[in-house]
C-alpha atoms as a PDB file:
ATOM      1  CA  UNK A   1      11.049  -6.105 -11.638  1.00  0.00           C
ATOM      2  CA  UNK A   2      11.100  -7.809  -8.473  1.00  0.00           C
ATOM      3  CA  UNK A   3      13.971  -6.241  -6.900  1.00  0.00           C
ATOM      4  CA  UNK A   4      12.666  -3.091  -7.251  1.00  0.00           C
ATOM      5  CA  UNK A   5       9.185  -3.911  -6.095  1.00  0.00           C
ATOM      6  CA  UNK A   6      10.449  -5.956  -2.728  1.00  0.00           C
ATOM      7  CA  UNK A   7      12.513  -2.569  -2.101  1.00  0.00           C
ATOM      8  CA  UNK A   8       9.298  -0.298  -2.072  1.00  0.00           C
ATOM      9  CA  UNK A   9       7.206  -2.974  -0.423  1.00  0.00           C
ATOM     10  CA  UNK A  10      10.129  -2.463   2.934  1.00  0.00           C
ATOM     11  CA  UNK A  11      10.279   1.147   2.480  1.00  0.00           C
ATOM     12  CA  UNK A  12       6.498   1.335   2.773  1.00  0.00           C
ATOM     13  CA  UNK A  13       6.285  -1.096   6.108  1.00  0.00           C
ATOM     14  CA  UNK A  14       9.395   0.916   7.586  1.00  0.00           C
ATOM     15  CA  UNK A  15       7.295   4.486   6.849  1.00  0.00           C
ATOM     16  CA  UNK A  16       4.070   3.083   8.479  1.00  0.00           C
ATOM     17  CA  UNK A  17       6.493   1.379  11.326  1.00  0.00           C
ATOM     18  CA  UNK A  18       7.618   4.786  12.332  1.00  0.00           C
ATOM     19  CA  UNK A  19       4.097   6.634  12.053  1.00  0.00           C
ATOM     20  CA  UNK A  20       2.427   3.694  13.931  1.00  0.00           C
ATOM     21  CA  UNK A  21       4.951   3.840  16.857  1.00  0.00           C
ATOM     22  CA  UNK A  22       6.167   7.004  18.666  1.00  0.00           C
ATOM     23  CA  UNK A  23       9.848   7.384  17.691  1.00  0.00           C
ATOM     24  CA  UNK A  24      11.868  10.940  17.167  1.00  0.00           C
ATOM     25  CA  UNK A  25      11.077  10.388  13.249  1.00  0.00           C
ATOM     26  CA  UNK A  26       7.260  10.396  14.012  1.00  0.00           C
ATOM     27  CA  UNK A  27       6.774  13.715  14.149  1.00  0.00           C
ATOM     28  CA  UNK A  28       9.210  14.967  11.055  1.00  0.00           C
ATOM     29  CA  UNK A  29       7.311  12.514   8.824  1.00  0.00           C
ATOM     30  CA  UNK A  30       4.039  13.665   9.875  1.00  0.00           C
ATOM     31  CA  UNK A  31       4.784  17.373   8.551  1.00  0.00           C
ATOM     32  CA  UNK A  32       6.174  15.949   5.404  1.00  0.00           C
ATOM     33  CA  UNK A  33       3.341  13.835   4.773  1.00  0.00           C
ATOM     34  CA  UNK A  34       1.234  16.392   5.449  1.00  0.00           C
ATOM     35  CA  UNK A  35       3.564  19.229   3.511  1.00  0.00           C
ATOM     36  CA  UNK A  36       2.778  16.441   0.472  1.00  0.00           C
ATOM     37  CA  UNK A  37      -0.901  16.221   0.426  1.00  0.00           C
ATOM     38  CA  UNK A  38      -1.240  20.262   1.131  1.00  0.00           C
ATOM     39  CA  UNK A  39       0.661  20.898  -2.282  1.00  0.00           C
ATOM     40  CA  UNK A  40      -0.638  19.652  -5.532  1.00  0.00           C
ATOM     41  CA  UNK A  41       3.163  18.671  -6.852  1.00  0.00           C
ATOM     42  CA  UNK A  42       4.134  15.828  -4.601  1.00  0.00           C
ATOM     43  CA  UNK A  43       0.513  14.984  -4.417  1.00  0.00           C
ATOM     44  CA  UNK A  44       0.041  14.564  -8.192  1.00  0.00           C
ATOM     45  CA  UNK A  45       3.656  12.964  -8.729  1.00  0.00           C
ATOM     46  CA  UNK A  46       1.995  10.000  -5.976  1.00  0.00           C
ATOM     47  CA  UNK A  47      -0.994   9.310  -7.548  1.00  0.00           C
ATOM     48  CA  UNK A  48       0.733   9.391 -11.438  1.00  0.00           C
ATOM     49  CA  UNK A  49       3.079   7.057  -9.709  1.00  0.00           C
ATOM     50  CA  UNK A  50       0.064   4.785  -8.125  1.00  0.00           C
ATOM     51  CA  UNK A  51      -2.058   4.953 -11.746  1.00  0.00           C
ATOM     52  CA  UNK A  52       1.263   3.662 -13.364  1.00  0.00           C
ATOM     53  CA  UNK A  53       1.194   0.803 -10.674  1.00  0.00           C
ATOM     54  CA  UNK A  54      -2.345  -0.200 -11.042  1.00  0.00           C
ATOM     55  CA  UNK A  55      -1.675  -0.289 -15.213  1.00  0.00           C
ATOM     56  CA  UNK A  56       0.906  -2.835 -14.706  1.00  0.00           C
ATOM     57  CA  UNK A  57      -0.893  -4.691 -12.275  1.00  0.00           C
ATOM     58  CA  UNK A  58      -3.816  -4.778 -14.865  1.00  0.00           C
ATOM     59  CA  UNK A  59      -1.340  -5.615 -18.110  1.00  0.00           C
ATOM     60  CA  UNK A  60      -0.174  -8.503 -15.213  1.00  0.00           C
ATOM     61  CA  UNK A  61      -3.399  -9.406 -14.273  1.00  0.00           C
ATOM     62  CA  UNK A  62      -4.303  -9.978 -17.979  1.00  0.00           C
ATOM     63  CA  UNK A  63      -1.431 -11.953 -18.860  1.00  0.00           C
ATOM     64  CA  UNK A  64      -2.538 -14.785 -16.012  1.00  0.00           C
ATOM     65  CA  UNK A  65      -5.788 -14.774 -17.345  1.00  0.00           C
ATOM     66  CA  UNK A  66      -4.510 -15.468 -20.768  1.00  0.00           C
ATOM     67  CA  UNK A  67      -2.039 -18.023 -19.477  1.00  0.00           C
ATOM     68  CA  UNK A  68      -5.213 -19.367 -17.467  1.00  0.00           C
ATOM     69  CA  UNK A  69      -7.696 -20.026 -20.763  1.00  0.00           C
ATOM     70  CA  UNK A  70      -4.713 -21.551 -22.079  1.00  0.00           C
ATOM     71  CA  UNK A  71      -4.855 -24.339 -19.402  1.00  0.00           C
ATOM     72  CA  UNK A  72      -8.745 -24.621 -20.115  1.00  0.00           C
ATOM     73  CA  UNK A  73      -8.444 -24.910 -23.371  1.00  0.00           C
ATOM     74  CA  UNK A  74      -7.019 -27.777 -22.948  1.00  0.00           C
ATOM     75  CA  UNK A  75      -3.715 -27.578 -24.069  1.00  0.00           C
ATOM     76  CA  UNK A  76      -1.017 -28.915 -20.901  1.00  0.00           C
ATOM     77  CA  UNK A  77       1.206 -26.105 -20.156  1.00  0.00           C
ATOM     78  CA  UNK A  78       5.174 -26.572 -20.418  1.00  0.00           C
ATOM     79  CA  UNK A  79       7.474 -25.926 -17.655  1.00  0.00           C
ATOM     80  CA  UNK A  80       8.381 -22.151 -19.351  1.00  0.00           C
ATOM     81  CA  UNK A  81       4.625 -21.100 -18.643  1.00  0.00           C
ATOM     82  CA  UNK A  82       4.105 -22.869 -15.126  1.00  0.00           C
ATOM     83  CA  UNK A  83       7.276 -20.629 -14.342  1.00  0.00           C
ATOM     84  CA  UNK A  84       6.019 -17.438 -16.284  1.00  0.00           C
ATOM     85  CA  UNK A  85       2.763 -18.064 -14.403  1.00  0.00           C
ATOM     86  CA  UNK A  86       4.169 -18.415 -11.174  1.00  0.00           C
ATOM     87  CA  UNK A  87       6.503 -14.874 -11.729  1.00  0.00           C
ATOM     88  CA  UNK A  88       3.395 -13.200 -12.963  1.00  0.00           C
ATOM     89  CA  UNK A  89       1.831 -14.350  -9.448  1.00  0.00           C
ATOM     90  CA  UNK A  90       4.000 -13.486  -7.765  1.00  0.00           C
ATOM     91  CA  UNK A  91       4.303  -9.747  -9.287  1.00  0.00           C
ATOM     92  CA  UNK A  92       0.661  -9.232  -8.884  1.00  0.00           C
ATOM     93  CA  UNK A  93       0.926  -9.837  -5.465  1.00  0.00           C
ATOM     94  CA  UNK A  94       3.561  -7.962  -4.897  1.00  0.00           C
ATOM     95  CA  UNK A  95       2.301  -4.841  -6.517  1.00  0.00           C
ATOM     96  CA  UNK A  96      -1.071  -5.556  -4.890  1.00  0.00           C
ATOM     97  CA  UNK A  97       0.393  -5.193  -1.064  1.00  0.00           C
ATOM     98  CA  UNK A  98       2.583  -2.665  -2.522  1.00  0.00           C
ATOM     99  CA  UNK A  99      -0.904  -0.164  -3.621  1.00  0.00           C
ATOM    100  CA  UNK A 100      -2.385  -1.242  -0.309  1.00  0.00           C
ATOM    101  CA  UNK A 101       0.384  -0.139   2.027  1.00  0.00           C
ATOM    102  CA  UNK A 102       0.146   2.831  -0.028  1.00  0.00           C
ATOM    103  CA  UNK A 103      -3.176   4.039   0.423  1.00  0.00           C
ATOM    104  CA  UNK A 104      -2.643   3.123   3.941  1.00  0.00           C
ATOM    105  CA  UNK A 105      -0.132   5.434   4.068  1.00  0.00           C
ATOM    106  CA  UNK A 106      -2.093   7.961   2.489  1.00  0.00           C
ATOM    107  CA  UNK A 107      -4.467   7.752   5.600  1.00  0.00           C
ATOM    108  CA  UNK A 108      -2.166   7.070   8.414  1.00  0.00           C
ATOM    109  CA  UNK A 109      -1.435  10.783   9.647  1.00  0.00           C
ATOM    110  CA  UNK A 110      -5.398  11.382   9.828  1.00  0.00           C
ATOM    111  CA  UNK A 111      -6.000   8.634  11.973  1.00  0.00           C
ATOM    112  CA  UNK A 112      -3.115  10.048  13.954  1.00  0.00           C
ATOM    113  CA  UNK A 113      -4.454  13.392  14.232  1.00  0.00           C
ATOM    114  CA  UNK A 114      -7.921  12.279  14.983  1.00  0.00           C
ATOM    115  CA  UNK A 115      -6.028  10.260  17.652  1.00  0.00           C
ATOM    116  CA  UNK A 116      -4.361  13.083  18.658  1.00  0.00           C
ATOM    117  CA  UNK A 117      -7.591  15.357  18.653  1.00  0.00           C
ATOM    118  CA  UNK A 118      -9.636  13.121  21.129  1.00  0.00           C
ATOM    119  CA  UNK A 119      -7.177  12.878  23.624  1.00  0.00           C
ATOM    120  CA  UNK A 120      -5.795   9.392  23.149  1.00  0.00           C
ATOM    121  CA  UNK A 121      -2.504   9.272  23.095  1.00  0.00           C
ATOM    122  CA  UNK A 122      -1.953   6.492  25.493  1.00  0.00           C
ATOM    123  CA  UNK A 123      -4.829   4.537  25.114  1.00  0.00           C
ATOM    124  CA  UNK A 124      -6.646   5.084  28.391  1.00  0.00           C
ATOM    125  CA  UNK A 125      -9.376   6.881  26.987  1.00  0.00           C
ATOM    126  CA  UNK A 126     -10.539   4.429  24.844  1.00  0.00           C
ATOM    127  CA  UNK A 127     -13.626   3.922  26.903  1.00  0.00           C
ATOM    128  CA  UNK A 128     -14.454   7.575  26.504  1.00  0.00           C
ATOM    129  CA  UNK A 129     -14.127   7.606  22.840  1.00  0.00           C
ATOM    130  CA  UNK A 130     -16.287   4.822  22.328  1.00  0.00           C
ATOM    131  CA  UNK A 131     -19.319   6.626  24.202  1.00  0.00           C
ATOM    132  CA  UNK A 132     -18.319   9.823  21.977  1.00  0.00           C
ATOM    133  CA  UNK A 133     -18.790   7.591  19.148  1.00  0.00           C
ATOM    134  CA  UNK A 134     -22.003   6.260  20.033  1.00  0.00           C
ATOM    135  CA  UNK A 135     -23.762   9.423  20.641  1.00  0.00           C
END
């Protein structure tokens, strides 16, 4: 389970890599993102795929908690459940950064756009946009 979860966790930093920065991939992945979220198929596919995440990290969740009350109930744990604690740590965590980078994706290409919209690009008018903002 790991394997494939370290695999989406790059994928995800190397999409929001190339929307944060301006590269000739910016703009292709922009329109696809946004081809995605204006049709309900991709769009439904996503969050199926992020509600199947969240179960597991909730069936993962739940297994620490049970290994947990077996601690405070006393009873010492063996080496097997320190390291089937530790795994299930580790794979909440995992899948945790994995649904944030996610949802950050998700909102990436507004923030561009808005970006985009005011005028800075470069970041010269930053000064500008804060006044806008506090109007």
């Amino acid at each position: 389970m790991l394997q494939p979860l370290f695999f989406l966790l790059f994928a995800e930093v190397f999409v929001i890599l190339l929307l944060l920065y301006r590269t000739p991939l910016q703009k292709p992945l922009l329109r696809l993102l946004d081809w995605a979220k204006s049709n309900r198929g991709p769009m439904v596919a996503s969050m199926t795929a992020g509600g199947i995440l969240f179960v597991i990290l909730a069936s993962i969740l739940y297994g620490i908690i049970n290994t947990q009350k077996q601690l405070t109930e006393g009873s010492p744990l063996n080496v097997t459940d320190q390291f089937i604690l530790a795994y299930h740590l580790h794979e909440a965590s995992l899948l945790g950064v994995t649904l944030f980078l996610g949802l950050m994706i998700g909102k990436l290409p507004y923030y561009i756009k808005e970006r985009k919209e005011t005028g800075d690009d470069d970041g010269k008018n930053k000064w500008k946009l804060k006044a806008k903002l506090q109007r």
